[in-house]
C-alpha atoms as a PDB file:
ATOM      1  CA  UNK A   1      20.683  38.785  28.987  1.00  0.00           C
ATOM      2  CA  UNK A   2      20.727  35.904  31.714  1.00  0.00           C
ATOM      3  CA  UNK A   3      16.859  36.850  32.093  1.00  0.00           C
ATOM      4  CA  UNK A   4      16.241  36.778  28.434  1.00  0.00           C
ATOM      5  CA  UNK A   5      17.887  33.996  27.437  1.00  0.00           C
ATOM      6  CA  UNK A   6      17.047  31.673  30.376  1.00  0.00           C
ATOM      7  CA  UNK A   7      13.326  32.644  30.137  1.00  0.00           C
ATOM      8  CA  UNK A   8      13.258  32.058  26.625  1.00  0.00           C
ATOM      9  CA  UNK A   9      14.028  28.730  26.502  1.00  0.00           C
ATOM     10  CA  UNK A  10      11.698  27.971  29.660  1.00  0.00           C
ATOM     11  CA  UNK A  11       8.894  29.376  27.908  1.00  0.00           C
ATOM     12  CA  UNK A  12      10.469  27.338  24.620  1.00  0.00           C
ATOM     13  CA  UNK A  13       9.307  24.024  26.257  1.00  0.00           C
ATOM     14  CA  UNK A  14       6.801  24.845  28.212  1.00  0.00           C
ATOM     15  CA  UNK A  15       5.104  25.758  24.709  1.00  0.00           C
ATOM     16  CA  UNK A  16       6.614  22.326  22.768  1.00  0.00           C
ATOM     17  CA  UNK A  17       5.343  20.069  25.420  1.00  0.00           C
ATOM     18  CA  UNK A  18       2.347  21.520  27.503  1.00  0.00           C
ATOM     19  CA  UNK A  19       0.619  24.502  25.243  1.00  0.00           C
ATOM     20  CA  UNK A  20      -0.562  21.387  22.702  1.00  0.00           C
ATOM     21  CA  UNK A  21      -2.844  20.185  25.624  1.00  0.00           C
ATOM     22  CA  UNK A  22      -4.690  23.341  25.846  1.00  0.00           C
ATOM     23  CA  UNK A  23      -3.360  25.873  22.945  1.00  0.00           C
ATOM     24  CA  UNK A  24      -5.725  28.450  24.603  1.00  0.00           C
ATOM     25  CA  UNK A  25      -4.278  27.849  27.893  1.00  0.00           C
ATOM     26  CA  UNK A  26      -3.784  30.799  30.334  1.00  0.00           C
ATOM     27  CA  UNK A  27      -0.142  31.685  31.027  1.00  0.00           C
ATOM     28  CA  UNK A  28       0.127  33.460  34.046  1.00  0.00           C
ATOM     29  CA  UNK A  29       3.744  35.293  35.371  1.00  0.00           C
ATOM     30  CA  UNK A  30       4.179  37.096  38.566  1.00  0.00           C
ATOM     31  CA  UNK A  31       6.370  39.991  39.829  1.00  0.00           C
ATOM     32  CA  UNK A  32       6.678  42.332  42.601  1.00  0.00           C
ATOM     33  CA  UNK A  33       6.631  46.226  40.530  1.00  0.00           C
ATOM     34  CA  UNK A  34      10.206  47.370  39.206  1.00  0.00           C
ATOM     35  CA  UNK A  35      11.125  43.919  38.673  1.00  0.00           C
ATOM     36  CA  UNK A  36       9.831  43.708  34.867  1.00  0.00           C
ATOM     37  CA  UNK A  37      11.407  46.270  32.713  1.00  0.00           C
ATOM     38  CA  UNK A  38      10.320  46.324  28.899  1.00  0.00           C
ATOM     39  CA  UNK A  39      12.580  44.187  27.765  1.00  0.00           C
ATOM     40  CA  UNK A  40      11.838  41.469  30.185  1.00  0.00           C
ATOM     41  CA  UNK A  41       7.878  42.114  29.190  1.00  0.00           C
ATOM     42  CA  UNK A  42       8.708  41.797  25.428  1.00  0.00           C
ATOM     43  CA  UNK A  43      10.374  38.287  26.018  1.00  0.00           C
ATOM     44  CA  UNK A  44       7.664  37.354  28.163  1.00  0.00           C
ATOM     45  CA  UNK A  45       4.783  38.161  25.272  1.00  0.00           C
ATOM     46  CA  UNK A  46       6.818  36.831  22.985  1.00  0.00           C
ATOM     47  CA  UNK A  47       7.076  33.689  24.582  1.00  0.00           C
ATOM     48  CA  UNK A  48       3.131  33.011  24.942  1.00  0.00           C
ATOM     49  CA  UNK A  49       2.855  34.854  28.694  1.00  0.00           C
ATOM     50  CA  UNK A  50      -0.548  36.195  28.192  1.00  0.00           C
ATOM     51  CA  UNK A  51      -1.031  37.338  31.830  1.00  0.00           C
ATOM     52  CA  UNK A  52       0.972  39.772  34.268  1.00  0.00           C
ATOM     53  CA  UNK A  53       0.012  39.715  37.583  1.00  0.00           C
ATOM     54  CA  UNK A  54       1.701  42.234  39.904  1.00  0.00           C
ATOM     55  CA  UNK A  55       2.276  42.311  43.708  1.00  0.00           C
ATOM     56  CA  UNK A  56       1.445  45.947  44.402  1.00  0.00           C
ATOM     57  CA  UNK A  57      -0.308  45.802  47.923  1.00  0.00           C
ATOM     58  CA  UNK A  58      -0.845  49.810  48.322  1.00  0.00           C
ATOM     59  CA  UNK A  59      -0.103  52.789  46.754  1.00  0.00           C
ATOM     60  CA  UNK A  60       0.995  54.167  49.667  1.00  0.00           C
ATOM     61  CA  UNK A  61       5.089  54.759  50.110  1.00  0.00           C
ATOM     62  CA  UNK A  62       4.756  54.821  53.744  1.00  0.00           C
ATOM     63  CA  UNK A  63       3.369  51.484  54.228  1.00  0.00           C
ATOM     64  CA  UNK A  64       5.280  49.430  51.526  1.00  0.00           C
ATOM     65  CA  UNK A  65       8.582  50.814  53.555  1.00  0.00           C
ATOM     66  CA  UNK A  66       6.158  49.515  57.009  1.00  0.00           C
ATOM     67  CA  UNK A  67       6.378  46.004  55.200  1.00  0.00           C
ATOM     68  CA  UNK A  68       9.252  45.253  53.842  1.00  0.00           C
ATOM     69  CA  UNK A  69       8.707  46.293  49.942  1.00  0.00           C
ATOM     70  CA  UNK A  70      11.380  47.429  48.017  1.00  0.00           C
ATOM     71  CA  UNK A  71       8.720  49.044  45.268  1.00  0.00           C
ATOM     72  CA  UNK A  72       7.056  52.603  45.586  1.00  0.00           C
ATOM     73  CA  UNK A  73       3.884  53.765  44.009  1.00  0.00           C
ATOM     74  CA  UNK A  74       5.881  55.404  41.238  1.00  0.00           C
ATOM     75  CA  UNK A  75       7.205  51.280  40.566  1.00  0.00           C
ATOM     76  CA  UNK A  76       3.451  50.793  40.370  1.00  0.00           C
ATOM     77  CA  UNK A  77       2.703  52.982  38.066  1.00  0.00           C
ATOM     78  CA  UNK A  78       5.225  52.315  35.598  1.00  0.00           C
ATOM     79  CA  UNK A  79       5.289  48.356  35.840  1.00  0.00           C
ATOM     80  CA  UNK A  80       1.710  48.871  34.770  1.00  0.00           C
ATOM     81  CA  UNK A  81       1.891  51.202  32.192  1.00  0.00           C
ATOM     82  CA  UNK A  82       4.603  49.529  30.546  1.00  0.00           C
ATOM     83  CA  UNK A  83       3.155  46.294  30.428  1.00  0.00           C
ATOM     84  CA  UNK A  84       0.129  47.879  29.261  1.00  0.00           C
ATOM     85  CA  UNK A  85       2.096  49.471  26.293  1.00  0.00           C
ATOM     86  CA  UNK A  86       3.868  46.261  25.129  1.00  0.00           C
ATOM     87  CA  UNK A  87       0.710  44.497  25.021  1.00  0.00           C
ATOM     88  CA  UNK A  88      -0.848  42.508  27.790  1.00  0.00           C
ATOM     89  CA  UNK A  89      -4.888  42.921  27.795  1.00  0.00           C
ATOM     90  CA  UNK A  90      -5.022  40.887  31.054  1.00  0.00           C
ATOM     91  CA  UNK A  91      -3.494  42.426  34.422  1.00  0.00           C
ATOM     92  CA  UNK A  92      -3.807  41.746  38.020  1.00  0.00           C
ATOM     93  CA  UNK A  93      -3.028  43.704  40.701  1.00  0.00           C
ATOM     94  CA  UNK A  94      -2.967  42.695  44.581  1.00  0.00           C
ATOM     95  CA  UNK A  95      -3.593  44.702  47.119  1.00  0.00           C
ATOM     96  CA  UNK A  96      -3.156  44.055  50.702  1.00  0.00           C
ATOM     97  CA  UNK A  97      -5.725  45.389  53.272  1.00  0.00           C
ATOM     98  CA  UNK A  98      -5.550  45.598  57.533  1.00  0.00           C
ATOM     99  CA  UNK A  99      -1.677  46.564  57.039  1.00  0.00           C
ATOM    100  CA  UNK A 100       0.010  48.159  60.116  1.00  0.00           C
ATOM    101  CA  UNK A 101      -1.285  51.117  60.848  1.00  0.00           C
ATOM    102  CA  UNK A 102      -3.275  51.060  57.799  1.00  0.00           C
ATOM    103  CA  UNK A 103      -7.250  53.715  58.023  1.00  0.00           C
ATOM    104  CA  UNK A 104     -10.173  52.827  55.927  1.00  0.00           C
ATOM    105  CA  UNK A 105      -8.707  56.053  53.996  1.00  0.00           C
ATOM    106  CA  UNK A 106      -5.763  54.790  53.047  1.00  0.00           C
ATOM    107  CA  UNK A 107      -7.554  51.610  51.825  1.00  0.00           C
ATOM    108  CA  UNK A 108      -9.928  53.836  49.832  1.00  0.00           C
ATOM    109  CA  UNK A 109      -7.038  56.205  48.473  1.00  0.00           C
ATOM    110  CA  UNK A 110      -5.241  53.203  47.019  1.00  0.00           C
ATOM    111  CA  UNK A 111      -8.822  51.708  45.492  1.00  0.00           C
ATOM    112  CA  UNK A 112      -9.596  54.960  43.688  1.00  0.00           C
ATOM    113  CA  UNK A 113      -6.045  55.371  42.091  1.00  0.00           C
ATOM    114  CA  UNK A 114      -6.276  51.336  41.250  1.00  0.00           C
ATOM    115  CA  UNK A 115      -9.034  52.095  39.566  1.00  0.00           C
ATOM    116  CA  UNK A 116      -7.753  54.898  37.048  1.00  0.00           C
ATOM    117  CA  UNK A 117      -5.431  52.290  35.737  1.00  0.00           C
ATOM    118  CA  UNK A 118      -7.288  50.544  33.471  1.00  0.00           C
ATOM    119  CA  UNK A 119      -6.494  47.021  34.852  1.00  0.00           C
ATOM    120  CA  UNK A 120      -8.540  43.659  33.904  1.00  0.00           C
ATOM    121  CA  UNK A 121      -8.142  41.722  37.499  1.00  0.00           C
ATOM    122  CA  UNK A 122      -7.810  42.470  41.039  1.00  0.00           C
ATOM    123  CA  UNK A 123      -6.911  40.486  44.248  1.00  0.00           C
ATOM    124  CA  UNK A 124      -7.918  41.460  47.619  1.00  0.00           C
ATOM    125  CA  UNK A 125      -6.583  40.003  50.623  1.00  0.00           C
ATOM    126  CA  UNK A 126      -6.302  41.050  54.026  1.00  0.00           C
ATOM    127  CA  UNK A 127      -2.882  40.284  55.819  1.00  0.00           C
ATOM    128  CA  UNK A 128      -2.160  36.779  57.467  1.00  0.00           C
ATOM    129  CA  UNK A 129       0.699  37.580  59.775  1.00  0.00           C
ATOM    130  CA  UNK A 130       2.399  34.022  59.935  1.00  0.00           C
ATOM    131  CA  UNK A 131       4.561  32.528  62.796  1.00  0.00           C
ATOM    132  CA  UNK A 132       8.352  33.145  62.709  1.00  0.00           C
ATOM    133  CA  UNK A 133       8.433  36.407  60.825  1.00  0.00           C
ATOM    134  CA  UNK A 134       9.010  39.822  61.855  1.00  0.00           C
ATOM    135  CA  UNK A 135       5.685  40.670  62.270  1.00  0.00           C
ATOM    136  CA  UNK A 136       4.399  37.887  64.721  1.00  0.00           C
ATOM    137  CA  UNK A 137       7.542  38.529  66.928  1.00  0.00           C
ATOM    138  CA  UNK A 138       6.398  41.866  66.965  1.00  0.00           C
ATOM    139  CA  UNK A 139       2.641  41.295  67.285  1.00  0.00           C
ATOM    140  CA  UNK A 140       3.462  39.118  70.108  1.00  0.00           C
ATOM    141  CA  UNK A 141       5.691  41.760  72.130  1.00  0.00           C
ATOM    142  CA  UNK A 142       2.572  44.425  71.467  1.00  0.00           C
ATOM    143  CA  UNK A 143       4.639  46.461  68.829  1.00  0.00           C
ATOM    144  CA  UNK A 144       2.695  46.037  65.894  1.00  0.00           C
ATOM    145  CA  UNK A 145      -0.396  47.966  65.577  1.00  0.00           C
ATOM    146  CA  UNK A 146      -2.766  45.753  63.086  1.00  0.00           C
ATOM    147  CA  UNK A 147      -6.804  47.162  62.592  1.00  0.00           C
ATOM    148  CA  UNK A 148      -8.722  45.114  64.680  1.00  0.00           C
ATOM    149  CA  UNK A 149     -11.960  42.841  63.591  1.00  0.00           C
ATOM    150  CA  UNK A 150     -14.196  45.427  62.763  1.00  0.00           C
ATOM    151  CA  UNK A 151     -12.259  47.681  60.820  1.00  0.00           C
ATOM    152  CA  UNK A 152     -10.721  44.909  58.875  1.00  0.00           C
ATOM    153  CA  UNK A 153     -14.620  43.784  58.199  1.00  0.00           C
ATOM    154  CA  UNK A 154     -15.177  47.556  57.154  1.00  0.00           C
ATOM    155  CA  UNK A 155     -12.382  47.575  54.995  1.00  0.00           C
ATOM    156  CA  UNK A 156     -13.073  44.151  52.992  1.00  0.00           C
ATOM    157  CA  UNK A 157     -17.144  45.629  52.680  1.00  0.00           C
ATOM    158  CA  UNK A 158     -15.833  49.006  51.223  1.00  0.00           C
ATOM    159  CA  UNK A 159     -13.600  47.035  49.178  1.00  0.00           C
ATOM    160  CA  UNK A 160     -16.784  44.858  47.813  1.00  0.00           C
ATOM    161  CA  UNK A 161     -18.785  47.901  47.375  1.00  0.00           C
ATOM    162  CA  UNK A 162     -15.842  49.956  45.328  1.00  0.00           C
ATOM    163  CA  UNK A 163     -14.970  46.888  42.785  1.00  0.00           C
ATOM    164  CA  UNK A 164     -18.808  46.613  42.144  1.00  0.00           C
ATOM    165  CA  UNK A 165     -19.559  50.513  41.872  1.00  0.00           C
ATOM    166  CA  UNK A 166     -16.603  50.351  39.305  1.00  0.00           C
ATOM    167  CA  UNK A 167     -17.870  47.434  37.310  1.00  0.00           C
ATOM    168  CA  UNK A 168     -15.619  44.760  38.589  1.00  0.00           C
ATOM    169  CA  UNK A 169     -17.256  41.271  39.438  1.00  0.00           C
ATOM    170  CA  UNK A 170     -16.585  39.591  42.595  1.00  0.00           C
ATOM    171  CA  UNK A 171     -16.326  35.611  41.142  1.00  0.00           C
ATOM    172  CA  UNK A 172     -14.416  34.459  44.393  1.00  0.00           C
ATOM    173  CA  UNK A 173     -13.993  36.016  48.340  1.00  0.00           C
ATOM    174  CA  UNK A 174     -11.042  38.243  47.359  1.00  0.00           C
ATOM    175  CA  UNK A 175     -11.660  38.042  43.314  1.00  0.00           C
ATOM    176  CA  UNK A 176     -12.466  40.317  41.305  1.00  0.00           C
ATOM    177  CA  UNK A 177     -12.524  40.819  37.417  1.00  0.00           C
ATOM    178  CA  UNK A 178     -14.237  42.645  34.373  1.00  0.00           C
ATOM    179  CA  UNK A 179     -15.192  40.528  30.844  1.00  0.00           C
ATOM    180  CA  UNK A 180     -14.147  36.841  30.768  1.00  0.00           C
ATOM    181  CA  UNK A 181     -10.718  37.387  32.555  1.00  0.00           C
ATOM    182  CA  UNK A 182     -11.361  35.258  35.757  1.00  0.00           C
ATOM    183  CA  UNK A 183      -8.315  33.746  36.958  1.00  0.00           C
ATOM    184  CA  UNK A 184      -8.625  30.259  35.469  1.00  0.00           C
ATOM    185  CA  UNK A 185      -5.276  28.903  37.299  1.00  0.00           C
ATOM    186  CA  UNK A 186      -7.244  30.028  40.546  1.00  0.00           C
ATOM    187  CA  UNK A 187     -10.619  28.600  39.601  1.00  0.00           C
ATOM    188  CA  UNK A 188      -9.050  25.675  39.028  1.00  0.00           C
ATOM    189  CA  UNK A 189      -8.315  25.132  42.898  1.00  0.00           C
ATOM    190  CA  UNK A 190     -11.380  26.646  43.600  1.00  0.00           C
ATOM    191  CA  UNK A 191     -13.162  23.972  41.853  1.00  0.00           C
ATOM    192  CA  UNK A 192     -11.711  21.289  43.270  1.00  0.00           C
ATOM    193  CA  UNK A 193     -10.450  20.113  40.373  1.00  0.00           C
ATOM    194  CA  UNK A 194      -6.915  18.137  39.589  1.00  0.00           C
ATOM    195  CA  UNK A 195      -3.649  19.999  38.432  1.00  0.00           C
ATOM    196  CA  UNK A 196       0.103  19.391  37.771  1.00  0.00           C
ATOM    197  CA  UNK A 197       2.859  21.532  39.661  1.00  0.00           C
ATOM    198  CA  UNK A 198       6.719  21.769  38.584  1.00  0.00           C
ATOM    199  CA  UNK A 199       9.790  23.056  40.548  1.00  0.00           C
ATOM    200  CA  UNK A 200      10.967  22.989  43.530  1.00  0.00           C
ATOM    201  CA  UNK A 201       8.713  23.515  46.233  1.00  0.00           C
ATOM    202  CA  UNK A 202       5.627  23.341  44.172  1.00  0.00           C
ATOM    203  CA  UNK A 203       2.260  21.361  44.867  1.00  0.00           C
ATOM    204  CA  UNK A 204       0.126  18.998  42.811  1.00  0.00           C
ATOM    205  CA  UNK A 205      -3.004  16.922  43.060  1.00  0.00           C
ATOM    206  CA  UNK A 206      -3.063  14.588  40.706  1.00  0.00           C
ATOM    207  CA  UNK A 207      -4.893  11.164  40.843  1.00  0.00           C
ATOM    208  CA  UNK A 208      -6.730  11.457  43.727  1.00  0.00           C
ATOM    209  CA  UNK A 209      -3.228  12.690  45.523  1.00  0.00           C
ATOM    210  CA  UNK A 210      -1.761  16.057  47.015  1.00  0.00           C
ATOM    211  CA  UNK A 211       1.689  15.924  46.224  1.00  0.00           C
ATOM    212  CA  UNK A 212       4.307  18.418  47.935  1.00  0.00           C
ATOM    213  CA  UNK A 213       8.114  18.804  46.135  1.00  0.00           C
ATOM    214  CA  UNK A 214      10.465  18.945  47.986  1.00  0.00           C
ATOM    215  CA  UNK A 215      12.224  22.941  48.261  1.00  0.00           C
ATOM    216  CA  UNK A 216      15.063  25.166  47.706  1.00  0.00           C
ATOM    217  CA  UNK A 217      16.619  24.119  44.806  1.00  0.00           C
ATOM    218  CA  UNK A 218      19.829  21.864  46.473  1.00  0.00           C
ATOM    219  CA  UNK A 219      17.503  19.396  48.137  1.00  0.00           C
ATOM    220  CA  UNK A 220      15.253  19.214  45.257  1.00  0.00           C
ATOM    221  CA  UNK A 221      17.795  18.224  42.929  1.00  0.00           C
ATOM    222  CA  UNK A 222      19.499  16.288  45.431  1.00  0.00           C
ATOM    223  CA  UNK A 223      15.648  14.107  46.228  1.00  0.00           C
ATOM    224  CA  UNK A 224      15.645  13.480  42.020  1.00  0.00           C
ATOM    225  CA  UNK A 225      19.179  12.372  42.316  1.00  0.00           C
ATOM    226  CA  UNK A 226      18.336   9.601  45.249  1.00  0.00           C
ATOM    227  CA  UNK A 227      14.645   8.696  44.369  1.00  0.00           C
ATOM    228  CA  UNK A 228      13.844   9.986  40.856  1.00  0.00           C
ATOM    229  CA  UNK A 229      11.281  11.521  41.994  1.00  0.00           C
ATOM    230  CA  UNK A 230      11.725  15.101  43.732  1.00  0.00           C
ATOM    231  CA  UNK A 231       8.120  14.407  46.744  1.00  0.00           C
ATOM    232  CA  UNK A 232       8.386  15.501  50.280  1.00  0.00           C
ATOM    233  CA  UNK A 233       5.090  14.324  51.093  1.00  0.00           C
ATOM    234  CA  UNK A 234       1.956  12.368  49.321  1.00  0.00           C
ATOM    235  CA  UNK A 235      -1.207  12.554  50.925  1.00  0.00           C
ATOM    236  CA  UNK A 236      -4.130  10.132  49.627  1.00  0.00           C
ATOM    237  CA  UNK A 237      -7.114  12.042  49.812  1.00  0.00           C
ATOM    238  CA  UNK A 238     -10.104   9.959  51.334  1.00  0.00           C
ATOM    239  CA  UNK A 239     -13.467  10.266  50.091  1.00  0.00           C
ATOM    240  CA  UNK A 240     -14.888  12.409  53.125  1.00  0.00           C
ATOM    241  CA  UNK A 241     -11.570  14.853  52.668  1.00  0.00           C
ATOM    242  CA  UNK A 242     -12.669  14.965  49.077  1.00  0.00           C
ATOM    243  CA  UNK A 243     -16.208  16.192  49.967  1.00  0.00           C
ATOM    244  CA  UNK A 244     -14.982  18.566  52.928  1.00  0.00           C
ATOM    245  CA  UNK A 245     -12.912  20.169  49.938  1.00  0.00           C
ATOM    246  CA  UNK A 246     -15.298  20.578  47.690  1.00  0.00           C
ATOM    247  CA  UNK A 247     -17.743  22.851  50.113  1.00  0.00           C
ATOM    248  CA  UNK A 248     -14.820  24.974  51.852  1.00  0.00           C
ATOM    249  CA  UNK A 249     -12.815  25.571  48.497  1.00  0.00           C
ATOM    250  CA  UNK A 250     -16.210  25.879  46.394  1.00  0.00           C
ATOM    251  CA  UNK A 251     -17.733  28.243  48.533  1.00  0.00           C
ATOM    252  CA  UNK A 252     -14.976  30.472  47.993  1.00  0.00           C
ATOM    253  CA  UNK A 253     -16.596  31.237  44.602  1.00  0.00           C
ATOM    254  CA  UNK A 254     -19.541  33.702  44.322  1.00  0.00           C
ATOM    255  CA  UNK A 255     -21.549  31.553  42.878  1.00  0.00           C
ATOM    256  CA  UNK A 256     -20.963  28.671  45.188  1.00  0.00           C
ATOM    257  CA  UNK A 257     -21.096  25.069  45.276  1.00  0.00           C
ATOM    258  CA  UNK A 258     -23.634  23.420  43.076  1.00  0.00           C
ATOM    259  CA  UNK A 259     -26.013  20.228  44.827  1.00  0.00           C
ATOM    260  CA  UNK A 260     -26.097  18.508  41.794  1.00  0.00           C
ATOM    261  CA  UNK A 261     -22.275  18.656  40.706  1.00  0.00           C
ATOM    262  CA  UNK A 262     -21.629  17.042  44.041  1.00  0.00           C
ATOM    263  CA  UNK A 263     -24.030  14.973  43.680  1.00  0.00           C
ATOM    264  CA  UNK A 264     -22.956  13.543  40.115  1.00  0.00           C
ATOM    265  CA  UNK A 265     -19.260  13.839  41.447  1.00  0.00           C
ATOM    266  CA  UNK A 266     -19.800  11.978  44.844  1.00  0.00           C
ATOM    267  CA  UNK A 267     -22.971   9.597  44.266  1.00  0.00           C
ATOM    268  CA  UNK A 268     -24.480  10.966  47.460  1.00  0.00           C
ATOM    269  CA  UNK A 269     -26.953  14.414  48.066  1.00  0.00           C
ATOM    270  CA  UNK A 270     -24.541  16.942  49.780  1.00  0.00           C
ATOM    271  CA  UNK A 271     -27.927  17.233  52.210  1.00  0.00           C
ATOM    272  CA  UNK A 272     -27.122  13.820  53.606  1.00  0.00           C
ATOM    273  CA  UNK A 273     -23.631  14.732  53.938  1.00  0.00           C
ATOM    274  CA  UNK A 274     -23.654  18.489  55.325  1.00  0.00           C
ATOM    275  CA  UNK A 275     -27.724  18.657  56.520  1.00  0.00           C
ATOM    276  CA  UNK A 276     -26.313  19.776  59.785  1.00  0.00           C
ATOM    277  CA  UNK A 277     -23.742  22.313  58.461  1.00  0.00           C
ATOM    278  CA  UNK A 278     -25.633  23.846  55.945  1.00  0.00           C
ATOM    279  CA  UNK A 279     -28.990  24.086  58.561  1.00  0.00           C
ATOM    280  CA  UNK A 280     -27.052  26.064  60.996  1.00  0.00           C
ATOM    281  CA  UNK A 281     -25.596  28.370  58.835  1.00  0.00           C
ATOM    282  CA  UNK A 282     -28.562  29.024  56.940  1.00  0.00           C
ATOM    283  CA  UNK A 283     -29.965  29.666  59.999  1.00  0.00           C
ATOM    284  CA  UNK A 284     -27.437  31.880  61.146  1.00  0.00           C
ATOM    285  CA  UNK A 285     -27.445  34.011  57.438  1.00  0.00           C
ATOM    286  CA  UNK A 286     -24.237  32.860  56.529  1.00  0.00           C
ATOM    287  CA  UNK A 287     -25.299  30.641  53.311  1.00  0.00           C
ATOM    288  CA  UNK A 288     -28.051  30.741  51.353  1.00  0.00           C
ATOM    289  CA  UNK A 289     -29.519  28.286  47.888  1.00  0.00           C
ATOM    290  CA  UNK A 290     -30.304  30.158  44.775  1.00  0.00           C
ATOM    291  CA  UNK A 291     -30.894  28.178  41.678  1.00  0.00           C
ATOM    292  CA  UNK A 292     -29.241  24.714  42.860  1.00  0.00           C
ATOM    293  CA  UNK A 293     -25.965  26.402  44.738  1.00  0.00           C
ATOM    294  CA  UNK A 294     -25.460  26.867  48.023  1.00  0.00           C
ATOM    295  CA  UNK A 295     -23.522  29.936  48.469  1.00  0.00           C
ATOM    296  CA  UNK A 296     -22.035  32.506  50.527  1.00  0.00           C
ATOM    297  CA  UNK A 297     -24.089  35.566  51.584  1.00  0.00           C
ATOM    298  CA  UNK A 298     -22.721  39.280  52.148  1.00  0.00           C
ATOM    299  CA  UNK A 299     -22.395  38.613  55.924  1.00  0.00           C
ATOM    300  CA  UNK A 300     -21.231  34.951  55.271  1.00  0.00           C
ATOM    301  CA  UNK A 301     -18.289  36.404  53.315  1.00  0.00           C
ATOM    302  CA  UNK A 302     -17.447  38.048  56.071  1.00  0.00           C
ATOM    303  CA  UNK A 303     -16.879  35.275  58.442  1.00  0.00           C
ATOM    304  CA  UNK A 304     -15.841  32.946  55.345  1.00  0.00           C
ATOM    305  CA  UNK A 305     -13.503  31.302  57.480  1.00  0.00           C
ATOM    306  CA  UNK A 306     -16.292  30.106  60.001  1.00  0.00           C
ATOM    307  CA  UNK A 307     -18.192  28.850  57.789  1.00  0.00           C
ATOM    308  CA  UNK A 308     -15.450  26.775  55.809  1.00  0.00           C
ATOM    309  CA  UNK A 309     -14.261  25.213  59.032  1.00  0.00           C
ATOM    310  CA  UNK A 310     -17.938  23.611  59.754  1.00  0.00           C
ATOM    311  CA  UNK A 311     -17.664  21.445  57.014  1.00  0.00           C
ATOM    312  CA  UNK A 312     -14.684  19.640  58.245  1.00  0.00           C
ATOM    313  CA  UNK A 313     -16.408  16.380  59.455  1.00  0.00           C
ATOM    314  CA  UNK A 314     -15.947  15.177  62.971  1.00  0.00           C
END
């Protein structure tokens, strides 16, 4: 009831005083598996939601206990199905790859039963184990067991090769999607483009600005209450941070970053700019130019981050 009532009247103005900007907007809510019964699904639909995305990581038991999720495969299965059955057309799943103690088996055991699902969208990433969480402290003392470089390379290229073979398009690095259901929230950062973000804790760019709000919930309301505004930080971008963004978020899309978008968006040829970036890593087989856009190639995707970092300008 708390759910259902509190949701509803979220949604309520969220569709009064944004969906007239962009009545076709996408409306994108996420939860872990086992957290969405029916009914919860129902008031989401009802409310406008037209996208579920869901944090499933693997399909293995074993290695969800390994990290900390309270789901199992079973959750999976039925958060899917059931959101399936009220009505969404447009699911994501996540999957995590280069877990502890994770084979290129398991990775392929949890791609084939992804794939008998009937989902719209998947997101592949490979695990980022940050500082001050369980994991580093135990990476650090030698008690985690992570796949090294080359197996987590193998696993991302089977990964590529199983969403293609099964008719899913790779639109970004760890992207995927069949029929016009891209993630258009995503793209949106991807391009480089400007967007709004409300709550506590939440980022925007806005006006040439990336804004950070201040988080939890006590010091947000407490930063509104003494400034009227709820910022922890506002960063003017400059002009040169502008065009370092547009290459390392743009050529996170398949299709890359197009010369004469930057161009028309920067009044300058992005071969004055980057001619020594994007020689070297042509050179090296990491990017390549097909019809305007300089873009990632197989191996470049594989050392994405490389490649991103050269265009930060000294």
């Amino acid at each position: 009831k708390y759910f259902r009532e509190l949701t509803k009247k979220l949604l309520d103005i969220i569709n009064r005083r944004l969906r007239p900007f962009a009545p076709n907007c996408e409306l994108t809510f996420e939860a872990n598996p086992g957290d969405l019964p029916k009914e919860k699904l129902n008031v989401l639909l009802e409310g406008g939601v037209n996208r579920i995305s869901f944090g499933v990581q693997t399909f293995r038991d074993e290695l969800l206990e390994k990290i900390g999720r309270k789901h199992t495969r079973e959750d999976a299965f039925v958060a899917i199905r059931e959101a399936q059955e009220v009505g969404f057309k447009n699911i994501n799943v996540d999957i995590i790859y280069a877990l502890p103690g994770q084979t290129i088996e398991d990775v392929k055991e949890t791609l084939d039963i992804a794939f008998t699902l009937g989902v719209q969208h998947f997101s592949a990433y490979s695990l980022i184990v940050e500082p001050k969480t369980v994991f580093y402290n135990l990476m650090n003392k030698g008690k985690l067991r992570l796949p090294g470089e080359d197996h987590e390379a193998k696993m991302y290229e089977m990964v590529m090769d199983e969403m293609e073979k099964h008719g899913y398009t790779q639109y970004e690095i760890s992207n995927f999607s069949k029929g016009d259901n891209e993630s258009r929230h995503n793209l949106t950062y991807w391009n480089n483009e400007e967007y709004y973000g409300f709550g506590a804790g939440a980022h925007s760019y806005v006006n040439g600005e990336r804004i950070q709000n201040v988080g939890p919930l006590k010091q947000y309301f407490n930063k509104i209450d003494e400034t009227g505004f709820p910022y922890l930080d506002v960063h003017a971008v400059t002009e040169k941070e502008r065009m370092e963004e547009e290459l390392f978020l743009g050529l996170r899309k398949t299709k890359g970053v197009s010369k004469v978008a930057f161009q028309r968006k920067f009044n300058t040829e992005m071969d004055q700019v980057f001619a020594k970036q994007l020689q070297k890593n042509q050179e090296q087989g990491l990017l390549e130019e097909k019809d305007g856009y300089v873009r990632l190639t197989r191996k470049g995707k594989l050392l994405g981050n490389e490649v991103f970092q050269s265009f930060l300008i000294d």
